[in-house]
C-alpha atoms as a PDB file:
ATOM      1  CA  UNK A   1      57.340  91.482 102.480  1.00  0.00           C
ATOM      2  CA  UNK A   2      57.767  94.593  99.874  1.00  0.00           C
ATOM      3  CA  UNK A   3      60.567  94.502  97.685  1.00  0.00           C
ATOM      4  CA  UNK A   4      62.931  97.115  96.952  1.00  0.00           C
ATOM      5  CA  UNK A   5      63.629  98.907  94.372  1.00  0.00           C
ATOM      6  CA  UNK A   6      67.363  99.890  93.066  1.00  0.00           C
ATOM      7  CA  UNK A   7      68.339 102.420  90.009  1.00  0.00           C
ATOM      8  CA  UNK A   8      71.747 101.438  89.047  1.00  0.00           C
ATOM      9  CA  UNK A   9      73.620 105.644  88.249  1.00  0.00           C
ATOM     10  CA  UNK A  10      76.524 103.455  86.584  1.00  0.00           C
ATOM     11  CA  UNK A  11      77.432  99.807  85.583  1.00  0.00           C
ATOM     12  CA  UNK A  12      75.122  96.639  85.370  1.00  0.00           C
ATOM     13  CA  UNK A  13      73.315  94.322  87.677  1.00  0.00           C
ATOM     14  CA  UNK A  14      76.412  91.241  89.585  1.00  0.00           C
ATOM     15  CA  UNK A  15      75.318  88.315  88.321  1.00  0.00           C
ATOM     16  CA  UNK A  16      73.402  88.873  84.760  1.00  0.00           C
ATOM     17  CA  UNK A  17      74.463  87.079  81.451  1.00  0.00           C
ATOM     18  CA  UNK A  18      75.382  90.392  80.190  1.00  0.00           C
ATOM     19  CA  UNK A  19      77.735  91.851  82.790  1.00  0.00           C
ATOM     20  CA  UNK A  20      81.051  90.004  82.222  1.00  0.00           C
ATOM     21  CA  UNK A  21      80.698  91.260  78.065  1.00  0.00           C
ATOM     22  CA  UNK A  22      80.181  94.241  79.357  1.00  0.00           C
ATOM     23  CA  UNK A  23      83.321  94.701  81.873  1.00  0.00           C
ATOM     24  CA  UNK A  24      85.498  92.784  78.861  1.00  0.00           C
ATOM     25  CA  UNK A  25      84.071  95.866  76.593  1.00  0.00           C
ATOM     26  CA  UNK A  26      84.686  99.060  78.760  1.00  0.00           C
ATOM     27  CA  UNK A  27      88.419  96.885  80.156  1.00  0.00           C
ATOM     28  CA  UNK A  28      89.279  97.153  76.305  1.00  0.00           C
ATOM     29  CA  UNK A  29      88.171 100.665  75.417  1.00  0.00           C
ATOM     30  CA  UNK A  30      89.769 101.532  78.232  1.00  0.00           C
ATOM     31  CA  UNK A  31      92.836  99.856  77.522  1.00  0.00           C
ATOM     32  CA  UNK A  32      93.121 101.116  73.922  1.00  0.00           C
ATOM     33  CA  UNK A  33      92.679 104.761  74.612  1.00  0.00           C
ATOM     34  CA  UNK A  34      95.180 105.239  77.792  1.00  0.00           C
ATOM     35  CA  UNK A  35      98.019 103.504  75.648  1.00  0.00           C
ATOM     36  CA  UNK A  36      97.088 105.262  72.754  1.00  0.00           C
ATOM     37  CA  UNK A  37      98.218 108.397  74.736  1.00  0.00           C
ATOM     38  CA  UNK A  38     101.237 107.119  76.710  1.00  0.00           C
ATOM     39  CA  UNK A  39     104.821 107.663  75.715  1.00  0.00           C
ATOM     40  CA  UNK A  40     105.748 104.602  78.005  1.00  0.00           C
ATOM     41  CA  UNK A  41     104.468 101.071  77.870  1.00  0.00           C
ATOM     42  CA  UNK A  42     104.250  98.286  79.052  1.00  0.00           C
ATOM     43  CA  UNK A  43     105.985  95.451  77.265  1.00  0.00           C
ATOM     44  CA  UNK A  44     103.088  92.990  77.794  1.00  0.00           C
ATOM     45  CA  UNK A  45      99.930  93.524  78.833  1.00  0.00           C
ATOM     46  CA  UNK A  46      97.388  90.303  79.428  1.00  0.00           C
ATOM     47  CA  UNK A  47      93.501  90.765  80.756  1.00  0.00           C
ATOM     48  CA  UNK A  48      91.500  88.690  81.496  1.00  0.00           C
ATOM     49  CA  UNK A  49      88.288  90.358  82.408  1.00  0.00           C
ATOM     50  CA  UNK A  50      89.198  92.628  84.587  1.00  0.00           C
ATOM     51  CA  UNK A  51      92.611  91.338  85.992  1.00  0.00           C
ATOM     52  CA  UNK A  52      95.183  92.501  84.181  1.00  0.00           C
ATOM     53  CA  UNK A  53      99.199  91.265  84.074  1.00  0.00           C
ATOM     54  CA  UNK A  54     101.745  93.438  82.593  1.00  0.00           C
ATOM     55  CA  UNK A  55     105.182  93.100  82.105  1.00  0.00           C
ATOM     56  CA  UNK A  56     107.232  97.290  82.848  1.00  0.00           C
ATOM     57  CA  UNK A  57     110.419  97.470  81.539  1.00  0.00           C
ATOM     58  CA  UNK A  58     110.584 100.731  82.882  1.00  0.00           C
ATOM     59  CA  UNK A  59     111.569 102.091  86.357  1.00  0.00           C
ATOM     60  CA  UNK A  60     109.504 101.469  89.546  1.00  0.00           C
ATOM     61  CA  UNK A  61     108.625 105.356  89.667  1.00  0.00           C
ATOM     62  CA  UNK A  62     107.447 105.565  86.163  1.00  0.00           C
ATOM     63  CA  UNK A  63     105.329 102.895  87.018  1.00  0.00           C
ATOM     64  CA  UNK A  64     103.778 104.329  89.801  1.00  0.00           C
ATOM     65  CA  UNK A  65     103.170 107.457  87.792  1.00  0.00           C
ATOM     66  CA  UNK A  66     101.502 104.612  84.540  1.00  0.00           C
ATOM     67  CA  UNK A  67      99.163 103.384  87.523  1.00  0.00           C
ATOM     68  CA  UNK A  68      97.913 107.112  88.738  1.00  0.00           C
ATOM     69  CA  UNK A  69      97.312 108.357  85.377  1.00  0.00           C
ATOM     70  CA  UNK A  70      95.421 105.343  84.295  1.00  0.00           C
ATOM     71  CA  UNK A  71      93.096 105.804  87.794  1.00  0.00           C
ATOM     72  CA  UNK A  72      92.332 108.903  86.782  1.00  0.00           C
ATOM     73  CA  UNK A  73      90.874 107.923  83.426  1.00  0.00           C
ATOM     74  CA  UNK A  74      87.367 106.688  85.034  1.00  0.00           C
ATOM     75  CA  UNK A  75      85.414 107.716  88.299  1.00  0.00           C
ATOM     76  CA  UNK A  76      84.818 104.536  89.740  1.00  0.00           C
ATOM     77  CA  UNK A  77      87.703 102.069  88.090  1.00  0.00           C
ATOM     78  CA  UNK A  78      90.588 101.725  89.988  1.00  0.00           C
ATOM     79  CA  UNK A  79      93.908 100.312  89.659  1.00  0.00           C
ATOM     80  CA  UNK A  80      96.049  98.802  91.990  1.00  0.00           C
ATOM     81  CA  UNK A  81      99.741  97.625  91.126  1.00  0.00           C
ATOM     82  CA  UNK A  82     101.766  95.234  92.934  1.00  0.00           C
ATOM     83  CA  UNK A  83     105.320  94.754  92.215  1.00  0.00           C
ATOM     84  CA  UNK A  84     107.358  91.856  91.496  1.00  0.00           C
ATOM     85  CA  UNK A  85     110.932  91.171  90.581  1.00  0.00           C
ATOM     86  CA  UNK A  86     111.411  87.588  90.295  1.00  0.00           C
ATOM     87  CA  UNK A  87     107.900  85.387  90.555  1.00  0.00           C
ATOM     88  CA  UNK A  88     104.282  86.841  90.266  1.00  0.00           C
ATOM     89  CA  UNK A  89     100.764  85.938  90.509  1.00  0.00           C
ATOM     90  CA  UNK A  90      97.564  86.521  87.894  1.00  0.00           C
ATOM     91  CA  UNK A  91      94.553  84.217  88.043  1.00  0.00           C
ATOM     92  CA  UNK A  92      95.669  81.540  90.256  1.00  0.00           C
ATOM     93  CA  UNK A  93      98.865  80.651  87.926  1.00  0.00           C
ATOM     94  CA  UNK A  94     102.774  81.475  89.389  1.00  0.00           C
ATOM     95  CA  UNK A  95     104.612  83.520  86.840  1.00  0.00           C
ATOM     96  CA  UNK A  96     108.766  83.071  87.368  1.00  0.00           C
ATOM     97  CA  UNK A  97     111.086  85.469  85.919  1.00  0.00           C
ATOM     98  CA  UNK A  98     113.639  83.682  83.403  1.00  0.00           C
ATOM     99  CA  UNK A  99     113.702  82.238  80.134  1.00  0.00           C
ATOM    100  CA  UNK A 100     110.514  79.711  78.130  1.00  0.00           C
ATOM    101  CA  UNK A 101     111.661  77.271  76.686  1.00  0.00           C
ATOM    102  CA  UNK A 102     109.984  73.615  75.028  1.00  0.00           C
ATOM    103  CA  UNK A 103     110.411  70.222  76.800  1.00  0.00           C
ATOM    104  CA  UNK A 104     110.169  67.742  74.132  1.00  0.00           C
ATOM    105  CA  UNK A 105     110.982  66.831  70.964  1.00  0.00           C
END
């Protein structure tokens, strides 16, 4: 049985020790330079990898608009937003709206 052969035009091989270090760099440079540029922000922003929570003070539209312009910024990254107002989820964990405080002494 022959084996095929594969050029990779963009990005690195699923599966090799060097791909997640590479997704954490381009997430970051990414990251840096759009908010660099953007009058609004977001008033947290968390990644992990490539999942990424954020926290919008600002209204749904301008956030919509924050999720377009940052699609634009690479050919084949894309963003998808999903809106909460009370309770979200990012990697497996349940995020409630409302105040953190310490049990304990």
């Amino acid at each position: 049985m022959s084996q095929g052969h594969f050029l990779f035009k963009s990005g690195t091989t699923m599966g090799t020790k060097c791909a997640p270090s590479y997704a954490i760099l381009l997430m970051n440079e990414i990251k840096m330079q759009y908010l660099a540029t953007r009058k609004l922000k977001p008033l947290v922003w968390w990644r992990y990898i490539d999942d990424i929570f954020i926290v919008w003070p600002h209204s749904r539209k301008e956030a919509s608009s924050f999720t377009d312009a940052l699609n634009s910024i690479h050919d084949t990254i894309k963003f998808t937003i999903d809106v909460h107002k009370t309770t979200a989820n990012f990697l497996e964990t349940t995020i409630n709206k409302g105040k953190i405080g310490w049990f304990g002494k």
